[in-house]
C-alpha atoms as a PDB file:
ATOM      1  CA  UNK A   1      -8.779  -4.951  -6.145  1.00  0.00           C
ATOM      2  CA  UNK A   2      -5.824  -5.512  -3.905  1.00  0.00           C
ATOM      3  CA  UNK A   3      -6.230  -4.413  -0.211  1.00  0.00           C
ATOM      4  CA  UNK A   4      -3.021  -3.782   1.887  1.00  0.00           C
ATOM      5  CA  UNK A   5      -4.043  -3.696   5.184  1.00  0.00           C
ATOM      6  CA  UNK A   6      -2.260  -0.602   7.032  1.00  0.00           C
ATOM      7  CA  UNK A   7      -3.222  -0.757  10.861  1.00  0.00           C
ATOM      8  CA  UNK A   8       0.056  -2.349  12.145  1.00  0.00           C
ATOM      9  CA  UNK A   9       1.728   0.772  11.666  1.00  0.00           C
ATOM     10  CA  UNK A  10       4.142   1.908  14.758  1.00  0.00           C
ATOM     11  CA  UNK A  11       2.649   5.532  13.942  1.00  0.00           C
ATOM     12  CA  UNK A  12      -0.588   4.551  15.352  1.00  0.00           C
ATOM     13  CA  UNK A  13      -0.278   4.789  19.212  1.00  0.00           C
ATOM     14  CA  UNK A  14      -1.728   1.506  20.249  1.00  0.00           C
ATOM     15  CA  UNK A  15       0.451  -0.405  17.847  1.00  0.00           C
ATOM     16  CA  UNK A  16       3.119   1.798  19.212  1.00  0.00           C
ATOM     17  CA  UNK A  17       2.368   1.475  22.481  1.00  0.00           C
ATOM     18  CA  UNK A  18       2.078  -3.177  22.067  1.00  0.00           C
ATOM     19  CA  UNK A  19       5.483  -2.960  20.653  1.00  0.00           C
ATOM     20  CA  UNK A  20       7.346  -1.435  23.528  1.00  0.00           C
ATOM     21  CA  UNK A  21       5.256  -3.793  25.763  1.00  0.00           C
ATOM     22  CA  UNK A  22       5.934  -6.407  23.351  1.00  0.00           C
ATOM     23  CA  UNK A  23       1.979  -7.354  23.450  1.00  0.00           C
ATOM     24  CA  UNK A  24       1.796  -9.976  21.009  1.00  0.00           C
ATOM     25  CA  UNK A  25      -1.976 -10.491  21.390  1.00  0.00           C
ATOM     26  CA  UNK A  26      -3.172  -7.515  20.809  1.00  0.00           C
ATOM     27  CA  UNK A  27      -0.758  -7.220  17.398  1.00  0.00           C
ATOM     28  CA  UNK A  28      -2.018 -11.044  16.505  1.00  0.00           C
ATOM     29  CA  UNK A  29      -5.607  -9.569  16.980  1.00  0.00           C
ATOM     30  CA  UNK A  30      -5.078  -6.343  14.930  1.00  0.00           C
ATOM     31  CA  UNK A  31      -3.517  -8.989  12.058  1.00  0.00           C
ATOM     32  CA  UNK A  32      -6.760 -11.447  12.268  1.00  0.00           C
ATOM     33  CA  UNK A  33      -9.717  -8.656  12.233  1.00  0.00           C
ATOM     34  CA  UNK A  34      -7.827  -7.149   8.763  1.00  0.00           C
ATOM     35  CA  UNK A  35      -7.905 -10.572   7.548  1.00  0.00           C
ATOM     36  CA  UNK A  36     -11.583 -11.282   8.331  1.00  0.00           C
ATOM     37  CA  UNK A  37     -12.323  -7.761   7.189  1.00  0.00           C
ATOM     38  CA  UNK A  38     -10.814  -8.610   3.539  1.00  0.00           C
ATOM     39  CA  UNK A  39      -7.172  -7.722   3.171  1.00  0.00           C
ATOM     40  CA  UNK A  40      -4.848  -9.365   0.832  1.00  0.00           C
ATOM     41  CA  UNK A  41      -1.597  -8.040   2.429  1.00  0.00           C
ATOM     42  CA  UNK A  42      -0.905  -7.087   6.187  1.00  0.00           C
ATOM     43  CA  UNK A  43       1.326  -3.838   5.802  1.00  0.00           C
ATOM     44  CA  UNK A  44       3.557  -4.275   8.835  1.00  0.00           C
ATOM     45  CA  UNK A  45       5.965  -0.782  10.008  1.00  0.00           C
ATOM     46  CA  UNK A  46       8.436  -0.430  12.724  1.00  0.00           C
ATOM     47  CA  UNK A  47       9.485   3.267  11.104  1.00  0.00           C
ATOM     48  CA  UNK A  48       8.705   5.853  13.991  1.00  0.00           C
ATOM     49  CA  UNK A  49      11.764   3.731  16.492  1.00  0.00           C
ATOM     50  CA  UNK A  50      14.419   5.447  14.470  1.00  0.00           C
ATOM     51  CA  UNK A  51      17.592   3.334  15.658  1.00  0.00           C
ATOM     52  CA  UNK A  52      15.718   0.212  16.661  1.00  0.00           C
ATOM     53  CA  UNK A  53      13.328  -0.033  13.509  1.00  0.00           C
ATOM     54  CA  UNK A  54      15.109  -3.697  12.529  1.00  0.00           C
ATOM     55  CA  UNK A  55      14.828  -4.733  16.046  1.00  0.00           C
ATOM     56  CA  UNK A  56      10.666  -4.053  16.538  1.00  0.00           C
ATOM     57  CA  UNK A  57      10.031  -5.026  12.840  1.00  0.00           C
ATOM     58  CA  UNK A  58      11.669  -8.201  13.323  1.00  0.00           C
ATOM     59  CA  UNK A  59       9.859  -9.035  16.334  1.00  0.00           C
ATOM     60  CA  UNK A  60       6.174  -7.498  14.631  1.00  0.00           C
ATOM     61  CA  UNK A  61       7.641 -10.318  11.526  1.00  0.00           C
ATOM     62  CA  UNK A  62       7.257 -13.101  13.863  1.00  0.00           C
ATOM     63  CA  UNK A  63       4.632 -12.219  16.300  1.00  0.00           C
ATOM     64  CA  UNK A  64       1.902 -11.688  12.832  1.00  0.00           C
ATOM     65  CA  UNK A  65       3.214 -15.163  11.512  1.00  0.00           C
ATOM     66  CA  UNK A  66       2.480 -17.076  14.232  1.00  0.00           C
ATOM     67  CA  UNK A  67      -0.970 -16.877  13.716  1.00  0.00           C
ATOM     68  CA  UNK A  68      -1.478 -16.678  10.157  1.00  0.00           C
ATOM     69  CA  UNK A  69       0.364 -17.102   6.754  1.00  0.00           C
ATOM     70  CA  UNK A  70      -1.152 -14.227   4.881  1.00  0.00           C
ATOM     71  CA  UNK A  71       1.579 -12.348   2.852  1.00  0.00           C
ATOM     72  CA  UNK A  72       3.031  -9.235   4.660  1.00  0.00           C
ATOM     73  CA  UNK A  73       3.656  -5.970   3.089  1.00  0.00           C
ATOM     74  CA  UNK A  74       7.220  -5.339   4.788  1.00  0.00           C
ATOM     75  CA  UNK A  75       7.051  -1.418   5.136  1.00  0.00           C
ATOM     76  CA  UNK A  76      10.723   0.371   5.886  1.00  0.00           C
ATOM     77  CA  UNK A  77      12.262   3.205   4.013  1.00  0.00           C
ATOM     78  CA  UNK A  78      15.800   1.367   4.484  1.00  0.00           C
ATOM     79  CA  UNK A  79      16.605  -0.939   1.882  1.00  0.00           C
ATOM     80  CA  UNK A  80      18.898  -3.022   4.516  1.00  0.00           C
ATOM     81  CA  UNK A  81      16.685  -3.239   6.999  1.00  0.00           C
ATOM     82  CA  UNK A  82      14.176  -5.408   3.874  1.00  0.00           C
ATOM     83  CA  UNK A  83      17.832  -7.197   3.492  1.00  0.00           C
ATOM     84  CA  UNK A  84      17.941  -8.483   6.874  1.00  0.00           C
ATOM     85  CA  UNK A  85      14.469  -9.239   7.585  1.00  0.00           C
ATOM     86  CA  UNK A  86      12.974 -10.869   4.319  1.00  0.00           C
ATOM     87  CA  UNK A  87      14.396 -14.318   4.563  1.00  0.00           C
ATOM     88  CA  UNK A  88      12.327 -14.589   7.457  1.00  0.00           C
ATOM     89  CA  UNK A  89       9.185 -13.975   5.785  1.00  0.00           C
ATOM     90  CA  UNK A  90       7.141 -17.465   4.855  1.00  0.00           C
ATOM     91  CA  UNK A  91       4.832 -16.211   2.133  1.00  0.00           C
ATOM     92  CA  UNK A  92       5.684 -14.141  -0.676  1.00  0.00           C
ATOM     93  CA  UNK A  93       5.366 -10.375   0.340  1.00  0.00           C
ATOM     94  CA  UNK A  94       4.956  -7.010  -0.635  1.00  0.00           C
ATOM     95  CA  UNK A  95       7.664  -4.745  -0.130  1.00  0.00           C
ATOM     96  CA  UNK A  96       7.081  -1.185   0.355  1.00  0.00           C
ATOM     97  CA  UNK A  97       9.097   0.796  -1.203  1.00  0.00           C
ATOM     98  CA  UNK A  98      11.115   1.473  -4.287  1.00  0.00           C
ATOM     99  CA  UNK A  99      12.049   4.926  -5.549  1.00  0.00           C
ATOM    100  CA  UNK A 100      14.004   6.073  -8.152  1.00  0.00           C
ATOM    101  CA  UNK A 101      17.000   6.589  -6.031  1.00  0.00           C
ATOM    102  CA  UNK A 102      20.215   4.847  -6.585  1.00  0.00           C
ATOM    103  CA  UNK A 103      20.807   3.080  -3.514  1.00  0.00           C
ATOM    104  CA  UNK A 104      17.460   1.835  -2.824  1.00  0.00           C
ATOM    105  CA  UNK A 105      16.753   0.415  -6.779  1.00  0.00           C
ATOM    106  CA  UNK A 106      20.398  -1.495  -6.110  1.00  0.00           C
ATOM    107  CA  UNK A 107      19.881  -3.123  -3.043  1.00  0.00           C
ATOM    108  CA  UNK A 108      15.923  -3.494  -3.425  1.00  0.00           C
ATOM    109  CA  UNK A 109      15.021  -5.022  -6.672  1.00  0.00           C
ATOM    110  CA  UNK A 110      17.921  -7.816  -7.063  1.00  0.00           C
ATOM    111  CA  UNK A 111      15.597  -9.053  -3.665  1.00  0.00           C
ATOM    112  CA  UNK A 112      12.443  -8.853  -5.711  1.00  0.00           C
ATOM    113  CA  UNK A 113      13.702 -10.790  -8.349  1.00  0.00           C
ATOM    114  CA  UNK A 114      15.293 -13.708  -6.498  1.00  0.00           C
ATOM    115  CA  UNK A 115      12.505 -13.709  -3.745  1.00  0.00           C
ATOM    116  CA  UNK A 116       9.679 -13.312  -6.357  1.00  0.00           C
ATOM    117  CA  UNK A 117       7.698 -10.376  -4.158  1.00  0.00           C
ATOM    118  CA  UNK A 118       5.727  -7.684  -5.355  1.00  0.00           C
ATOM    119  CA  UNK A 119       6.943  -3.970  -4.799  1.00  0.00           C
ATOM    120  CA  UNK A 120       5.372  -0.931  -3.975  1.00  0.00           C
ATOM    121  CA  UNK A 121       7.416   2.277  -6.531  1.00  0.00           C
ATOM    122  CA  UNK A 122       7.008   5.751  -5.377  1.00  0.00           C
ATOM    123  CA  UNK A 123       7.437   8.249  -7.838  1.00  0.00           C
ATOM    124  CA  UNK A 124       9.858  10.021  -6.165  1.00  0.00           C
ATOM    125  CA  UNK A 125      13.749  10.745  -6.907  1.00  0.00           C
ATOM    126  CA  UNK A 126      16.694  11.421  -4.796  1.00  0.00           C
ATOM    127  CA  UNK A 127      16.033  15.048  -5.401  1.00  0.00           C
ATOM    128  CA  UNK A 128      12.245  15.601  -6.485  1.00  0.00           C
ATOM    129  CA  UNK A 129       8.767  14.188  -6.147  1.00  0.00           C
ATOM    130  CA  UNK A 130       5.899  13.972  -8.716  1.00  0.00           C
ATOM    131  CA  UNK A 131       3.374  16.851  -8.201  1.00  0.00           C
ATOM    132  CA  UNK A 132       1.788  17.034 -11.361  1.00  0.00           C
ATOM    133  CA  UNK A 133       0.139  14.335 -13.890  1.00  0.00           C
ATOM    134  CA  UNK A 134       3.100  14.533 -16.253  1.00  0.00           C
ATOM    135  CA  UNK A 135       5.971  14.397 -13.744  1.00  0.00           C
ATOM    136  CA  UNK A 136       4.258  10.866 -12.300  1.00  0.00           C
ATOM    137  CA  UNK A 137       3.652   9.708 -15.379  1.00  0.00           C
ATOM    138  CA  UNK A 138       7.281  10.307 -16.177  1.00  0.00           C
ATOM    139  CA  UNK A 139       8.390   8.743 -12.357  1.00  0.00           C
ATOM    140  CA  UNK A 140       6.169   6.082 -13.166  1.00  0.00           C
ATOM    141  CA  UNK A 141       7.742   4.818 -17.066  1.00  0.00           C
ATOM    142  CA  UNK A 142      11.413   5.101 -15.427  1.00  0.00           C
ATOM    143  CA  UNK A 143      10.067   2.865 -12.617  1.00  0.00           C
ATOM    144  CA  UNK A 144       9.139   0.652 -15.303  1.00  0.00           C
ATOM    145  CA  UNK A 145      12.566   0.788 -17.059  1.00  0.00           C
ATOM    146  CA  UNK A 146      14.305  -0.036 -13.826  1.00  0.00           C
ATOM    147  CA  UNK A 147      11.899  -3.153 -12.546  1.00  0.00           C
ATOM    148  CA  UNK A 148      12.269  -4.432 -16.531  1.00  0.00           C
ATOM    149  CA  UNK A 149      15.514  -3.978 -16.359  1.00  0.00           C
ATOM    150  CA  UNK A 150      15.947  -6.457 -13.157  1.00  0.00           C
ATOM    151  CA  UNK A 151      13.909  -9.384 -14.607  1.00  0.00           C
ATOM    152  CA  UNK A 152      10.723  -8.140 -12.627  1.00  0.00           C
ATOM    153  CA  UNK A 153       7.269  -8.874 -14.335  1.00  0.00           C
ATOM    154  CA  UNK A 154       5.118  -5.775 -14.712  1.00  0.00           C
ATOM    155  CA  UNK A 155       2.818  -7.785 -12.696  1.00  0.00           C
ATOM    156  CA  UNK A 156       4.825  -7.356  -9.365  1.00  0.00           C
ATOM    157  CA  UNK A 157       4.924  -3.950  -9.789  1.00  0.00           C
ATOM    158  CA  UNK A 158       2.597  -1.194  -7.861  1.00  0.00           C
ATOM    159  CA  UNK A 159       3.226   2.362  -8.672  1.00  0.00           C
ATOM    160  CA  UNK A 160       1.895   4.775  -6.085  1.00  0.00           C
ATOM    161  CA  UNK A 161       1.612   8.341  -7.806  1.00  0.00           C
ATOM    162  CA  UNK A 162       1.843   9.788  -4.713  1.00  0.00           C
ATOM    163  CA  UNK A 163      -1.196  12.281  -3.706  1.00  0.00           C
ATOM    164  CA  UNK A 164      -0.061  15.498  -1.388  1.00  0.00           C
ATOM    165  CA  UNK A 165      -2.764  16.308   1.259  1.00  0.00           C
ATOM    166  CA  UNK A 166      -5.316  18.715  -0.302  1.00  0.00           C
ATOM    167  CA  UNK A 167      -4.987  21.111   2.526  1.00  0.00           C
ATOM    168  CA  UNK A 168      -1.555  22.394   1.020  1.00  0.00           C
ATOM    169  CA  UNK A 169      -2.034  21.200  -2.756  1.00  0.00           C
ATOM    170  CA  UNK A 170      -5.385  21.569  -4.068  1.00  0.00           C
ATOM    171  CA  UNK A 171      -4.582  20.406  -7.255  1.00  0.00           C
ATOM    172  CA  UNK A 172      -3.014  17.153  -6.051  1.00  0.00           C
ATOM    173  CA  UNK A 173      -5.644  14.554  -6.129  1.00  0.00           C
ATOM    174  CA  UNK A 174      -6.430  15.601  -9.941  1.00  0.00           C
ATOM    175  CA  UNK A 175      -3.394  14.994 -11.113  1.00  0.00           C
ATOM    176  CA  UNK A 176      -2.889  11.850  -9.145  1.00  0.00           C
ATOM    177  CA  UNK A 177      -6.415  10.698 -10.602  1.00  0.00           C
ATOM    178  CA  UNK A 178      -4.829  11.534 -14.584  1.00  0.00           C
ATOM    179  CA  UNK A 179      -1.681   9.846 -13.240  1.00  0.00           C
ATOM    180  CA  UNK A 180      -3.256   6.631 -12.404  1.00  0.00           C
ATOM    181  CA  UNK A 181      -5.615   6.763 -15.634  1.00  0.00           C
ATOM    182  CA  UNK A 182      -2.482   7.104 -17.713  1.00  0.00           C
ATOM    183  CA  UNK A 183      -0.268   4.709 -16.118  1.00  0.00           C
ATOM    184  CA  UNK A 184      -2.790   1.640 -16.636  1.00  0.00           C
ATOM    185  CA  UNK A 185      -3.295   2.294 -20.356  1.00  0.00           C
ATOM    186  CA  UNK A 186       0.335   3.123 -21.020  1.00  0.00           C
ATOM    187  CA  UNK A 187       2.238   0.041 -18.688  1.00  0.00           C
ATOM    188  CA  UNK A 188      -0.127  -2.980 -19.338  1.00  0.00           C
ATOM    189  CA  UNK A 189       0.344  -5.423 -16.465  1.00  0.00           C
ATOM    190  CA  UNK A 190       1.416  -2.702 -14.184  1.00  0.00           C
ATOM    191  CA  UNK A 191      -0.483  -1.919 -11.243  1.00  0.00           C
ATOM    192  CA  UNK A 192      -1.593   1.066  -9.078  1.00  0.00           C
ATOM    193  CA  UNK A 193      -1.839   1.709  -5.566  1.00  0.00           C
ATOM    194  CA  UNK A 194      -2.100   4.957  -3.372  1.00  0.00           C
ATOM    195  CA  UNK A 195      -1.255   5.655   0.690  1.00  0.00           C
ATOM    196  CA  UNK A 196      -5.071   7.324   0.667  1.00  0.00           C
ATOM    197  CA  UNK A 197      -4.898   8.907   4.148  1.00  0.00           C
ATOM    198  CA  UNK A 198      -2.353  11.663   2.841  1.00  0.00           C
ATOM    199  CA  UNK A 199      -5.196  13.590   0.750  1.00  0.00           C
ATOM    200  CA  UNK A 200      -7.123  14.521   3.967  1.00  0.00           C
ATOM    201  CA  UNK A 201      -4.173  15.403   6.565  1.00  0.00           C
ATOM    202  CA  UNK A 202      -5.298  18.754   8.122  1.00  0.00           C
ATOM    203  CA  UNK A 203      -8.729  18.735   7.372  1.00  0.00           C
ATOM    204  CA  UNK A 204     -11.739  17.739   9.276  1.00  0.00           C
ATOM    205  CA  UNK A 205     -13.857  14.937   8.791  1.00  0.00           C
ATOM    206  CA  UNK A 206     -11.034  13.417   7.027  1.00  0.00           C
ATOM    207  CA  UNK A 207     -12.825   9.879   6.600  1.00  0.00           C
ATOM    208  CA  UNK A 208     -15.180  11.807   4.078  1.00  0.00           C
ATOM    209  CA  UNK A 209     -12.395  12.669   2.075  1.00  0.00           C
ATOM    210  CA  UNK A 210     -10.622   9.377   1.871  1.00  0.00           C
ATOM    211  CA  UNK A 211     -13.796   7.636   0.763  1.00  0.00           C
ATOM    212  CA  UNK A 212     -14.434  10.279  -1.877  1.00  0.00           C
ATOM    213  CA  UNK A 213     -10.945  10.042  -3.040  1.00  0.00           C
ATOM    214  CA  UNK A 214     -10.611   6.184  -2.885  1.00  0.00           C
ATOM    215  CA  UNK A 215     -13.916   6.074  -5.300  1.00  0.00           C
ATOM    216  CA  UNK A 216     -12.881   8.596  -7.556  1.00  0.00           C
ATOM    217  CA  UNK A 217      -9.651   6.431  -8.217  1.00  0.00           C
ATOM    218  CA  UNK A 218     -11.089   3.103  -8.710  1.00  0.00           C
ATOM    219  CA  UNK A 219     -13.114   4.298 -11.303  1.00  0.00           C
ATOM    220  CA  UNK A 220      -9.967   5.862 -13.283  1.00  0.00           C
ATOM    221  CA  UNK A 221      -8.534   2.476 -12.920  1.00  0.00           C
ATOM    222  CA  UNK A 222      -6.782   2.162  -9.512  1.00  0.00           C
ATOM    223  CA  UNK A 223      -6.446  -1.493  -8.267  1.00  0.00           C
ATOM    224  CA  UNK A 224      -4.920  -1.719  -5.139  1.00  0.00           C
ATOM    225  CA  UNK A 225      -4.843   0.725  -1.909  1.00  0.00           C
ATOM    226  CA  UNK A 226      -3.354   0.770   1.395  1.00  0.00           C
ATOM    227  CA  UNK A 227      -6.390   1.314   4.200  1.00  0.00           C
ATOM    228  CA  UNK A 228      -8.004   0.172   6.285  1.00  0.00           C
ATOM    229  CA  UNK A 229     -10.178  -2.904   5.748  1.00  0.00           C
ATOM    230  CA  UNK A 230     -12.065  -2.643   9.007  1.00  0.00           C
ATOM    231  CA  UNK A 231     -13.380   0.664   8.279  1.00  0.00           C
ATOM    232  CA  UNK A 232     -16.785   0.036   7.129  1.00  0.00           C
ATOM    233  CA  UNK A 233     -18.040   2.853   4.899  1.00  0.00           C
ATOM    234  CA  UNK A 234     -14.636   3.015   3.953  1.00  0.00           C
ATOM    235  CA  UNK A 235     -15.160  -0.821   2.571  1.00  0.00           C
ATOM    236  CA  UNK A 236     -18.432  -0.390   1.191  1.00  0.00           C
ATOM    237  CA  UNK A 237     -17.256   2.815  -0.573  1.00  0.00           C
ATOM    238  CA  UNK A 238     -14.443   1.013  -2.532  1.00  0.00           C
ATOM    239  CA  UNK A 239     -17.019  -1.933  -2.993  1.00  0.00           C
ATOM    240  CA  UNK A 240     -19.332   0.414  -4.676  1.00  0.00           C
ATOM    241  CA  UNK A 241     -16.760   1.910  -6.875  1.00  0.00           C
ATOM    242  CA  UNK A 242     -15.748  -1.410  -8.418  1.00  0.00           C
ATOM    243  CA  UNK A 243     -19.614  -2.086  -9.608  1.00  0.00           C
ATOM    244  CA  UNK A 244     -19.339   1.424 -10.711  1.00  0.00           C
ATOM    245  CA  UNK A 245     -16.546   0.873 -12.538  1.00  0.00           C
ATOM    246  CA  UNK A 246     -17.663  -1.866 -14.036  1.00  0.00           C
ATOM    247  CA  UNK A 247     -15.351  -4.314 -11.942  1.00  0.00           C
ATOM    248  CA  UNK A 248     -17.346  -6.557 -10.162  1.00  0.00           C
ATOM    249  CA  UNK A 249     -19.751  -8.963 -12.763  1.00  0.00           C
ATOM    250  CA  UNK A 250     -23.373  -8.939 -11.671  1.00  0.00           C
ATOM    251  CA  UNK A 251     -22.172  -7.299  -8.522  1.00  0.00           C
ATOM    252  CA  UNK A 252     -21.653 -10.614  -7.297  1.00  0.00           C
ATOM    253  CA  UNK A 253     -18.954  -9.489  -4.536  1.00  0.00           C
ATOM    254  CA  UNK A 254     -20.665  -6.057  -3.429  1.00  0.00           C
ATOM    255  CA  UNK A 255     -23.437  -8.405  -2.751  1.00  0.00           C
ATOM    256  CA  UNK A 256     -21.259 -10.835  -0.805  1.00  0.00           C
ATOM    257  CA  UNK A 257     -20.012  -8.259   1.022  1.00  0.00           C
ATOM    258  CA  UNK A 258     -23.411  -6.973   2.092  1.00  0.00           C
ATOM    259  CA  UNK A 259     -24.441 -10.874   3.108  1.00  0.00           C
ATOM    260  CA  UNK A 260     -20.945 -10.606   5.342  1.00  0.00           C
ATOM    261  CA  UNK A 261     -22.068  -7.290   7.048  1.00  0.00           C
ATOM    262  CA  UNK A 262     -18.772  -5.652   5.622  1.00  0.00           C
ATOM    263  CA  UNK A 263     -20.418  -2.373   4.231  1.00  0.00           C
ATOM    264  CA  UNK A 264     -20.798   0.793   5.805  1.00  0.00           C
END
């Protein structure tokens, strides 16, 4: 189970706030307690400083790999600013994101190819987004076609189905659930991963529902997320689900994990 670790994220205020202050500790710190919490990539996002994203995601870049050499997931809607800013990058990354629009497929996966990253594909178009099982499983094959297509392996590729928060489409997380079922039969090799806070926006207790959501998906065959490691019960909830699931031999990890202190 891949973990992308999504806390240095210039939507959160504090990470918001050490940006414009330019406080590399406390971004270093944010980077190492993902890491010692279990994350395999460290999503980093710049997005909210519309104008000056290239400029603070250059600097978060540098500031993360100064103290470690764990592959980033470089997070930015604009396929130039991933231009610009991947040759810096020392470990193979993640990018984050593909769609099925024009521009971004052209300028995005010639750089997976020739930098030999793994990439994040929304299904989403230019002029639609998935909402039910058969429209992402549709997304999803011409994602396939396209990342073929460039020379990418299957391997390097992580479809996100895309689940709507709950509060405005109930029948969202079900059909993202059949999505990601269908999608690992159909596209050996091919992975799955979800942004899991969407299901619970405007709802309370929204950790609940995330940790519901998260196990409900590993056991339909979901093998990556973006969260966050350091949550606990959020942890121990996906750690269950991959015994459950029949993912983890002789539970030998969960059990790790429990030895660590890392469940909830």
């Amino acid at each position: 189970m891949i973990i992308i670790g999504e806390r240095i994220n210039s939507s959160r205020k504090s990470i918001s706030q050490a940006l414009t202050s330019h406080d590399a500790e406390f971004i270093q710190n944010e980077a190492k307690a993902q890491i010692e919490a279990g994350t395999h990539y460290l999503d980093v996002n710049a997005g909210s400083f519309v104008g000056e994203e290239e400029r603070y995601l250059r600097w978060l870049i540098e500031v993360v790999q100064e103290v470690t050499d764990y592959p980033l997931c470089i997070d930015s809607p604009h396929p130039e600013v991933i231009k610009s800013l991947l040759p810096l990058v020392k470990t193979a990354p993640m990018i984050n994101s593909i769609t099925l629009e024009p521009r971004r497929l052209e300028v995005i996966l010639p750089l997976v190819a020739e930098y030999k990253t793994k990439v994040i594909g929304l299904c989403q178009a230019a002029d639609a987004m998935a909402e039910t099982a058969e429209d992402k499983l549709t997304m999803a094959g011409h994602l396939v076609e396209k990342v073929t297509a460039a020379g990418v392996s299957h391997d390097n590729l992580y479809i996100d189905p895309l689940v709507y928060p709950l509060a405005t489409n109930t029948d969202s997380a079900l059909a993202t659930l059949d999505a990601i079922e269908h999608i690992m039969k159909e596209f050996p090799g091919v992975h799955t991963t979800c942004g899991l806070t969407n299901i619970s926006y405007g709802l309370p207790n929204r950790k609940l529902v995330n940790r519901t959501f998260l196990v409900a998906a590993i056991v339909r065959g979901l093998d990556s997320a973006i969260i966050d490691p350091t949550d606990k019960m959020l942890y121990g909830s996906l750690k269950a689900a991959l015994i459950i699931g029949g993912k983890d031999e002789f539970c030998m990890d969960y059990v790790t994990a429990f030895r660590q202190g890392r469940l909830g």
